[in-house]
Protein backbone atom coordinates (compact mmCIF):
# COMPACT_ATOMS: atom_id res chain seq x y z
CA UNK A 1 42.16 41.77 -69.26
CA UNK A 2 42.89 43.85 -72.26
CA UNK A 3 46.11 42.26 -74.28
CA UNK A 4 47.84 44.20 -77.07
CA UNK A 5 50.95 42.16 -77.06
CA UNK A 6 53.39 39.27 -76.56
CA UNK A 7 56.30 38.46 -77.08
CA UNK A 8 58.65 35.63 -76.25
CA UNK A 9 62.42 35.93 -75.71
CA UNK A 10 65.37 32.74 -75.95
CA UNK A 11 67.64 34.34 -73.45
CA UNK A 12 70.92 32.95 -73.17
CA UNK A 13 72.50 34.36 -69.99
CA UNK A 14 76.26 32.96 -68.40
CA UNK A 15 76.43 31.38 -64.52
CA UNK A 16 79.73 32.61 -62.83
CA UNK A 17 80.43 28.71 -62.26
CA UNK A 18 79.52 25.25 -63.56
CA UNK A 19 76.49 24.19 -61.53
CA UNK A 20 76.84 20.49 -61.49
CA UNK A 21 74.57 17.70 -60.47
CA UNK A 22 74.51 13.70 -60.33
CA UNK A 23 73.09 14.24 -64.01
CA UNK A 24 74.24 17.25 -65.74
CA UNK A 25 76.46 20.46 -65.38
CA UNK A 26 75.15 23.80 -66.51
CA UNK A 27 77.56 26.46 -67.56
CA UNK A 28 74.98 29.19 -69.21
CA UNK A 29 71.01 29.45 -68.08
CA UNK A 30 68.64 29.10 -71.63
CA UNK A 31 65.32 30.45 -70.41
CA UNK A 32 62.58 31.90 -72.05
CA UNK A 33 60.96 35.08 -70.77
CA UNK A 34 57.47 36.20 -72.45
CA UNK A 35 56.35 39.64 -71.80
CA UNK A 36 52.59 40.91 -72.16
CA UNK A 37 51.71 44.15 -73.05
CA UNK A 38 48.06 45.94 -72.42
CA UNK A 39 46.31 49.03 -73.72
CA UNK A 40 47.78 51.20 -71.52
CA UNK A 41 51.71 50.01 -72.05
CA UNK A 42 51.48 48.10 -68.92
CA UNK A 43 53.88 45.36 -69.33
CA UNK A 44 54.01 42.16 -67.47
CA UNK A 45 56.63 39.22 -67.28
CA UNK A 46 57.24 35.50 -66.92
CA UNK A 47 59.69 33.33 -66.84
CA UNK A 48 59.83 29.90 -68.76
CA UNK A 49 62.25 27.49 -66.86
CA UNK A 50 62.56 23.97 -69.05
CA UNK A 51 66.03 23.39 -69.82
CA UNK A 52 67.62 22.12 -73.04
CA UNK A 53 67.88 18.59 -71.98
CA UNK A 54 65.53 16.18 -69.78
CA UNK A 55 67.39 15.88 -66.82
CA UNK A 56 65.20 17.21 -64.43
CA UNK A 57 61.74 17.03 -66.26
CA UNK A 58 60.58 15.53 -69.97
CA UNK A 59 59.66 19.03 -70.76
CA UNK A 60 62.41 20.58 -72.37
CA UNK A 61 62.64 23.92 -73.52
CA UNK A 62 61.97 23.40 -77.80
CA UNK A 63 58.93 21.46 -76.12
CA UNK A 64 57.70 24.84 -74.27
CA UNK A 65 58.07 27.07 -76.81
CA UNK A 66 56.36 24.79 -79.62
CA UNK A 67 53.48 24.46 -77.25
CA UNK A 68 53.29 28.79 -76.68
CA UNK A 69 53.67 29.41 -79.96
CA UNK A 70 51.79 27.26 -81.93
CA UNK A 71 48.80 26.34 -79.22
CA UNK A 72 48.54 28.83 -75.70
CA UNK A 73 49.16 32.21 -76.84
CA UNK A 74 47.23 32.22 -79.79
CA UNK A 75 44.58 30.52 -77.79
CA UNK A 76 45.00 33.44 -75.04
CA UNK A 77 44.89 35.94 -77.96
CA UNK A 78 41.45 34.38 -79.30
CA UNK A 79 39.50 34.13 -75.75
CA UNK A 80 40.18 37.15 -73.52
CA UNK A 81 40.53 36.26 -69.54
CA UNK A 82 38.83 37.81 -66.82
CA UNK A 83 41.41 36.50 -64.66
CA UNK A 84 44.92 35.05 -65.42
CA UNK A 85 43.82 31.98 -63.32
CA UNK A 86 41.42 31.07 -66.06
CA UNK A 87 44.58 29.91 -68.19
CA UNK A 88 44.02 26.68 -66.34
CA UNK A 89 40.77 26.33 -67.86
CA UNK A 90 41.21 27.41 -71.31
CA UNK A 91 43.95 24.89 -71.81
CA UNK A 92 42.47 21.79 -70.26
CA UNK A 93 42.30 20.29 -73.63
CA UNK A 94 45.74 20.70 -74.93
CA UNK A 95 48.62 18.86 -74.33
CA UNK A 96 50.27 20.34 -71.05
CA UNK A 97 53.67 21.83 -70.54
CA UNK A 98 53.88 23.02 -66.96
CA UNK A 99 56.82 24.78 -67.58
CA UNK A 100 55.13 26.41 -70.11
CA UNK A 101 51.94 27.36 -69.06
CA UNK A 102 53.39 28.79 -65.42
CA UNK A 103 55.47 31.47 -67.23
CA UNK A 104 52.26 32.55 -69.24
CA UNK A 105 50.48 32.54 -65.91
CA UNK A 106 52.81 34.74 -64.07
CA UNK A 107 53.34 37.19 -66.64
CA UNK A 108 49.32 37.24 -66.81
CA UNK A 109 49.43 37.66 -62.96
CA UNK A 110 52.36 40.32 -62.60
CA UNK A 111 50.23 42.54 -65.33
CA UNK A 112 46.80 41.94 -63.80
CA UNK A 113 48.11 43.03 -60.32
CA UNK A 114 50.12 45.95 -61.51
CA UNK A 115 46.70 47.09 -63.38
CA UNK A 116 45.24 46.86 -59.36
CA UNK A 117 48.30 48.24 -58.37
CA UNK A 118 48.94 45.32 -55.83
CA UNK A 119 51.39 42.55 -54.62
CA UNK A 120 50.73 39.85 -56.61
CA UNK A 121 51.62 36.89 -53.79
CA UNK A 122 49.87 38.63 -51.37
CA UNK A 123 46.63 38.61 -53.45
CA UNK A 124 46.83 34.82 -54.29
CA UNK A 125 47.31 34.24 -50.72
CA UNK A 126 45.19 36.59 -49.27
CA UNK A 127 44.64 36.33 -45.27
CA UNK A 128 47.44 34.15 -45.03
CA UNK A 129 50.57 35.49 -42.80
CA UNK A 130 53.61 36.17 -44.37
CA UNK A 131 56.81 36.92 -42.39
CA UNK A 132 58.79 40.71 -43.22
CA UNK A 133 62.01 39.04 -44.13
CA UNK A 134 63.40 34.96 -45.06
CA UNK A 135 66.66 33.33 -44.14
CA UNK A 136 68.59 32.20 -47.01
CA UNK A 137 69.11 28.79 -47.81
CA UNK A 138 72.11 28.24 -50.81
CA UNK A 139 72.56 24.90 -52.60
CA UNK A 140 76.46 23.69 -53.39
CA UNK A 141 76.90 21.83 -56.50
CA UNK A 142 78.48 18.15 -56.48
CA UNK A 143 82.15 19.15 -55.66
CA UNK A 144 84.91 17.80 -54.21
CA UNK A 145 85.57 17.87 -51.13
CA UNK A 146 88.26 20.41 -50.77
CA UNK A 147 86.08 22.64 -52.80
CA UNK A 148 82.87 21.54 -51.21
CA UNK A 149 84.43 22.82 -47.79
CA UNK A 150 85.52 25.88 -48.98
CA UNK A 151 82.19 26.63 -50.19
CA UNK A 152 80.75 26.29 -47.01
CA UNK A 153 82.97 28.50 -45.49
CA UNK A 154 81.99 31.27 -47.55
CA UNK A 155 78.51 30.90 -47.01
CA UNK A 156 78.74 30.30 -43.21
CA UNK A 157 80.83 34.05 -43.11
CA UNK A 158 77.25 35.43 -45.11
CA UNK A 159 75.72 34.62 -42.20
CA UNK A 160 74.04 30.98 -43.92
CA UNK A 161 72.74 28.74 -41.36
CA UNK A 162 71.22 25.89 -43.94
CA UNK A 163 72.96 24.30 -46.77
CA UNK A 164 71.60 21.63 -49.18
CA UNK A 165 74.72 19.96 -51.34
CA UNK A 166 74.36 17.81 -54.45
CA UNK A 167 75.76 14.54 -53.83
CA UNK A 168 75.53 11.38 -55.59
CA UNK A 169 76.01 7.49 -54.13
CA UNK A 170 79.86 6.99 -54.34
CA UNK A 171 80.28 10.56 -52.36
CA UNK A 172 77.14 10.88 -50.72
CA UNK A 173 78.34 9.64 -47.11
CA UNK A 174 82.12 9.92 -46.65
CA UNK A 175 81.44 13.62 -47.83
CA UNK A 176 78.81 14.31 -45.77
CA UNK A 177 79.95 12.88 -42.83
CA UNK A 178 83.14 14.90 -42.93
CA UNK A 179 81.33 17.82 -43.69
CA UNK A 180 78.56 17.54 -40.84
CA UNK A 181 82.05 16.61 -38.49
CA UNK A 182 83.46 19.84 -39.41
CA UNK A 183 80.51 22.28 -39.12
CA UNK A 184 77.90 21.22 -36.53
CA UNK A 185 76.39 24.24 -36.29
CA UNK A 186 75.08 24.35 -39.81
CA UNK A 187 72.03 22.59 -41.05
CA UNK A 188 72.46 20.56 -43.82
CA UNK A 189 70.09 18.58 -46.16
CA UNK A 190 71.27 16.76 -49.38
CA UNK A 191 70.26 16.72 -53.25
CA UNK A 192 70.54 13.17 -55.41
CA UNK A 193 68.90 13.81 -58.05
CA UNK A 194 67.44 10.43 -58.01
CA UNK A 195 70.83 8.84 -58.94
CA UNK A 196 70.33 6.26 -56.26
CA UNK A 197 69.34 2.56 -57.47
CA UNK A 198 67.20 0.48 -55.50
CA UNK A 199 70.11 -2.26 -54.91
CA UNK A 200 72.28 0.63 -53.12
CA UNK A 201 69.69 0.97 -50.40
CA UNK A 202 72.29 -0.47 -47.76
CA UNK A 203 74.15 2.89 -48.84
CA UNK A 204 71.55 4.84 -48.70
CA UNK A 205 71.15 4.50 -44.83
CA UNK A 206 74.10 4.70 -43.97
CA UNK A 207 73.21 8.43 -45.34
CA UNK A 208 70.04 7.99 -43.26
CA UNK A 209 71.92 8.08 -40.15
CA UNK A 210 73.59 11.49 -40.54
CA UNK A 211 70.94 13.59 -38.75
CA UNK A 212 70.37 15.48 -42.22
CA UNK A 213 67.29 17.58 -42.17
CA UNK A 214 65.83 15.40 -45.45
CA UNK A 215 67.77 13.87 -48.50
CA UNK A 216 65.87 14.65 -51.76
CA UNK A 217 64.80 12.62 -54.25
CA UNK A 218 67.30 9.61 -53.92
CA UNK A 219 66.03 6.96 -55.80
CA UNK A 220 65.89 6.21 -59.40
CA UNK A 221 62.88 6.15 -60.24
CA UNK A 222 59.05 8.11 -61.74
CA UNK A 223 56.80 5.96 -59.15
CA UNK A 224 55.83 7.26 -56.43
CA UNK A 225 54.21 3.86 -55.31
CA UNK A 226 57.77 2.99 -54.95
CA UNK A 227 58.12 4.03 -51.88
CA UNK A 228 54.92 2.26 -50.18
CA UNK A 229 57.29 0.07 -47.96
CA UNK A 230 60.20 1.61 -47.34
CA UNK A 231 60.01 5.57 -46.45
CA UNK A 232 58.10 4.82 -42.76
CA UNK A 233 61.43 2.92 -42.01
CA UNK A 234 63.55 5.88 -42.99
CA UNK A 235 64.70 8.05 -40.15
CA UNK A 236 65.21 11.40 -42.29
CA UNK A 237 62.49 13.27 -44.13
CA UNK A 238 62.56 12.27 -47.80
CA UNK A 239 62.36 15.45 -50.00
CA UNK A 240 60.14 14.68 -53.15
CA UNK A 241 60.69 17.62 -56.23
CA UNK A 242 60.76 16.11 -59.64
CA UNK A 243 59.16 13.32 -58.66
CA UNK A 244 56.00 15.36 -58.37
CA UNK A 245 54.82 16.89 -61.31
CA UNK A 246 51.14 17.76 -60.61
CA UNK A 247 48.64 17.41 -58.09
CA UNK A 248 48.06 13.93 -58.97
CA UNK A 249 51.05 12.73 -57.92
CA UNK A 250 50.82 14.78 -54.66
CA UNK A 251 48.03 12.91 -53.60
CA UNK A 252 49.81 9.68 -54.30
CA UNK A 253 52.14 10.38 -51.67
CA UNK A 254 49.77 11.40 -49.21
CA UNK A 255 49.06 7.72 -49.27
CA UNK A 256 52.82 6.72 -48.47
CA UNK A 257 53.46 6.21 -45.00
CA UNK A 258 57.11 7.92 -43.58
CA UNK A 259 58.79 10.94 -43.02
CA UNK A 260 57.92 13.13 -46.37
CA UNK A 261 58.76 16.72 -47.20
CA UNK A 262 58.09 18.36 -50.63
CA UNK A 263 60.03 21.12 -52.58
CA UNK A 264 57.67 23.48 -54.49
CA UNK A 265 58.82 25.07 -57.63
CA UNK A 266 55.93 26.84 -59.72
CA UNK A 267 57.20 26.07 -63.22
CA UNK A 268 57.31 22.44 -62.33
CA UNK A 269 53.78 22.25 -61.01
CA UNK A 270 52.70 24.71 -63.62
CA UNK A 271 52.09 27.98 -61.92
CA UNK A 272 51.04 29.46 -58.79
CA UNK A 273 47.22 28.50 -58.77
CA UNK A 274 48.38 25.01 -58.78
CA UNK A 275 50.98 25.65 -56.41
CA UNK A 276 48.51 27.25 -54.22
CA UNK A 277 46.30 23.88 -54.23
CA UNK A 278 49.86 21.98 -53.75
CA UNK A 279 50.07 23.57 -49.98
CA UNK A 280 46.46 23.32 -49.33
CA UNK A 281 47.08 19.60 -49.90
CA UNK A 282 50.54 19.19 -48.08
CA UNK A 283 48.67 21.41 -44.97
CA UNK A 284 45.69 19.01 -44.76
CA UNK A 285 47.88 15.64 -44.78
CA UNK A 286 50.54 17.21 -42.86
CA UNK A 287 53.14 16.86 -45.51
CA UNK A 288 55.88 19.52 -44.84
CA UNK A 289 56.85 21.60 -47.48
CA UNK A 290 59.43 24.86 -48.65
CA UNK A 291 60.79 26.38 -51.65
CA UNK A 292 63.24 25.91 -53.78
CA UNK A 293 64.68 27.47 -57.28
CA UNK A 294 65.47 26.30 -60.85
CA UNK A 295 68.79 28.28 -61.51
CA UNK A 296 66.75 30.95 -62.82
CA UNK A 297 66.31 34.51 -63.19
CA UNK A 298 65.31 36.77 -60.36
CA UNK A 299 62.09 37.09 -63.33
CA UNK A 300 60.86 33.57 -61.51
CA UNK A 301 62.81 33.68 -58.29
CA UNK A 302 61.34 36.22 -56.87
CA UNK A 303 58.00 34.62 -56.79
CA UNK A 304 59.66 32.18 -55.60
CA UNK A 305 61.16 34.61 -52.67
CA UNK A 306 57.61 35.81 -51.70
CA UNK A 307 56.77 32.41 -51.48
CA UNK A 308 59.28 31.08 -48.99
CA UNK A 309 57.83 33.72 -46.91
CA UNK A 310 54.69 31.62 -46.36
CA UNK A 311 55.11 31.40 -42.40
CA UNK A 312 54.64 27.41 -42.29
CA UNK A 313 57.92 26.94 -44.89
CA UNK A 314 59.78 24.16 -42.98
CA UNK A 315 63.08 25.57 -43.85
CA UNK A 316 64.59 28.29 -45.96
CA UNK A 317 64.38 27.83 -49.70
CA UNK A 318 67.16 27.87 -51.88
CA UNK A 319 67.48 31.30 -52.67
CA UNK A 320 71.17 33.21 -52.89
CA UNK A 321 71.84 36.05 -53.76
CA UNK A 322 71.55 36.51 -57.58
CA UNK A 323 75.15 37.96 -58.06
CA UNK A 324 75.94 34.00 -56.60
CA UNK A 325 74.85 32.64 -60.36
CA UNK A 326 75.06 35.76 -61.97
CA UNK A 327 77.16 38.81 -63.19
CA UNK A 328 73.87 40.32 -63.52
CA UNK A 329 69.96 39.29 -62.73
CA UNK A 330 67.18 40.82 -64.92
CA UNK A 331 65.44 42.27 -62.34
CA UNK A 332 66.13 45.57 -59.98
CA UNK A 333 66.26 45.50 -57.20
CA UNK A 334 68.23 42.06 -57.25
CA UNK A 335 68.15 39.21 -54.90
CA UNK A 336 70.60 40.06 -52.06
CA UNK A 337 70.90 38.53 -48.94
CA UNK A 338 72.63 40.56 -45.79
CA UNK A 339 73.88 38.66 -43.02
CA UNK A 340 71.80 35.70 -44.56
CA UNK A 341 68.51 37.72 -44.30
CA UNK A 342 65.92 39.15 -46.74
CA UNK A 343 63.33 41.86 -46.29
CA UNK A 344 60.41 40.53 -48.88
CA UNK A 345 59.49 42.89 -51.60
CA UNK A 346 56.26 45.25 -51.61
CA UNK A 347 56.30 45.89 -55.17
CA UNK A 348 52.91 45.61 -57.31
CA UNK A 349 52.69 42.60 -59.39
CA UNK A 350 56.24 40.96 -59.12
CA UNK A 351 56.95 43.26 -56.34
CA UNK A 352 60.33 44.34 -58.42
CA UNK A 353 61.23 46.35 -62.06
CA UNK A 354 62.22 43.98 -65.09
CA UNK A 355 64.87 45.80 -66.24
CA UNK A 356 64.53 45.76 -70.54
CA UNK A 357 67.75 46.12 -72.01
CA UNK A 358 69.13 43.28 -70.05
CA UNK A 359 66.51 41.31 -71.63
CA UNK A 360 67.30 42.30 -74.88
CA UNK A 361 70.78 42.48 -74.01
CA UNK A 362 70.68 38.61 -72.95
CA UNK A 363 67.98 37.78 -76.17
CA UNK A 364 69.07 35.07 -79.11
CA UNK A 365 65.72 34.81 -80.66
CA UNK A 366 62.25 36.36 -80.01
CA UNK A 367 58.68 35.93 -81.77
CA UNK A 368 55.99 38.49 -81.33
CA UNK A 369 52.24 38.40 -81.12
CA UNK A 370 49.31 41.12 -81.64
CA UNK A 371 46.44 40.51 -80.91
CA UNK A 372 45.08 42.82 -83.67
CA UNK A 373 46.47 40.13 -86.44
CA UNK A 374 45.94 36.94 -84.45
């Protein structure tokens, strides 16, 4: 791979809503999108998803960009790849930022596959079968009740059959239960953000009991060893995300007996050759898995689309329509859903066009790099 160019760009872009969660509410989306350039003007893209604060993950997004700027592009710049899977290896010896590093990977994926002229997913996961289209899954911030309901109304008219809410211990059950009472039809499974302590557990099951399809990430807490004795007496699926931030911690909870399910998102596990070795894993220990989304741009949720369509998904991922968070997506053709269905893209690289003024429209601060100076 030939590189003339990158570039990094602080977006700043607004959500049509507050997205709230046991532990924060986001009003605007801060991502950083890098874009490499070849020889030839071929351009490809990445998304960086860290957020300004440490709510979901200790890498936040100053964190990512130090480490780009001052350590893994000029690094990239200095040692040409053959493939953008050998990013993994050239950075084994600097501090890692999985945020980080998986939007450098994908935008050295979407540009090595558009230089084949070929779907990027279907290349990483070559022989595997992929279905044509997804269902839609959609995620409901913690809300009231009222507005909670209403919600769900709207999404069950889009033709939504599974729902995952944000809850957290003093709502959890008296809203679900009311909820689950008033639309048995739907699947639902529930967010907590690990707000959960240890000494509400009595609470907890009383969520337990609902006949959810898994609760994710209750507990309060980094260990995964924490949940040695207590998930095989569970009766729903527990839903680990944040909780596992590499493939280390996967395999610790292929030791933990009980019901476990895991939510794959590539910026947390730091791109999709590690996400790749993530379902190879869940597959062998029979750990059920799907996708879901960081409140990002379609630049990173549509990867994530293509890979929800991965046949053995357990359940739709958590993928609305872009116009949902967004007056408008940086990518064309957007996200959109019809009667809660998807046909998959067939685009090379990405499989969809980055559309460049938006970016630039959207920028607060960029840095570039040539690698003729660096």
């Amino acid at each position: 791979m030939k590189i003339k160019h990158i570039s990094i760009h602080q977006i700043k872009i607004p959500l049509k809503f507050s997205f709230k969660t046991a532990k924060t509410e986001l009003n605007v989306r801060d991502s950083l999108i890098i874009m490499i350039e070849n020889e030839n003007g071929i351009m490809g893209f990445g998304e960086v998803v860290s957020f300004l604060t440490p709510f979901y993950s200790a890498e936040t997004q100053e964190m990512s960009f130090d480490a780009l700027y001052h350590h893994y592009i000029p690094k990239l710049l200095h040692h040409p790849l053959n493939h953008p899977f050998e990013i993994h290896e050239l950075l084994k010896n600097e501090e890692i930022f999985p945020m980080a590093i998986a939007g450098l990977e994908n935008a050295l994926l979407d540009l090595y596959y558009k230089e084949k002229n070929q779907i990027l997913m279907r290349e990483i996961f070559k022989g595997e079968h992929f279905n044509d289209s997804i269902e839609r899954g959609a995620v409901i911030s913690d809300l009231g009740i009222e507005q909670t309901i209403n919600e769900i109304e709207k999404l069950k008219k889009d033709g939504v059959r599974r729902i995952k809410i944000k809850v957290h211990p003093e709502n959890a059950y008296k809203k679900m239960k009311q909820v689950m009472t008033l639309f048995p039809t739907l699947d639902f499974a529930v967010d907590a953000n690990r707000s959960y302590k240890w000494s509400q557990l009595n609470e907890y099951k009383k969520l337990d009991k609902l006949a959810l399809l898994c609760i994710e990430e209750p507990f309060d807490t980094q260990n995964i060893s924490d949940y040695q004795n207590i998930l095989k007496d569970l009766n729903t699926p527990v839903c680990f995300d944040e909780n596992i931030t590499s493939l280390f911690t996967l395999n610790k909870l292929c030791n933990v007996p009980g019901k476990k399910w895991v939510n794959l998102k590539i910026g947390r596990l730091g791109g999709l050759y590690q996400i790749r070795e993530a379902i190879n894993i869940c597959r062998a220990h029979h750990i059920r898995f799907w996708v879901g989304s960081m409140v990002e741009t379609g630049i990173s949720k549509i990867l994530h689309v293509q890979l929800s369509g991965l046949a053995d998904n357990v359940m739709p991922g958590d993928l609305s329509d872009a116009s949902h968070y967004f007056k408008e997506d940086l990518i064309s053709p957007e996200i959109k859903f019809v009667n809660g269905k998807m046909k998959l893209p067939n685009g090379i690289g990405l499989g969809v066009s980055v559309n460049l003024e938006r970016i630039k429209k959207y920028t607060i601060h960029s840095v570039n790099f040539d690698a003729k100076n660096d």
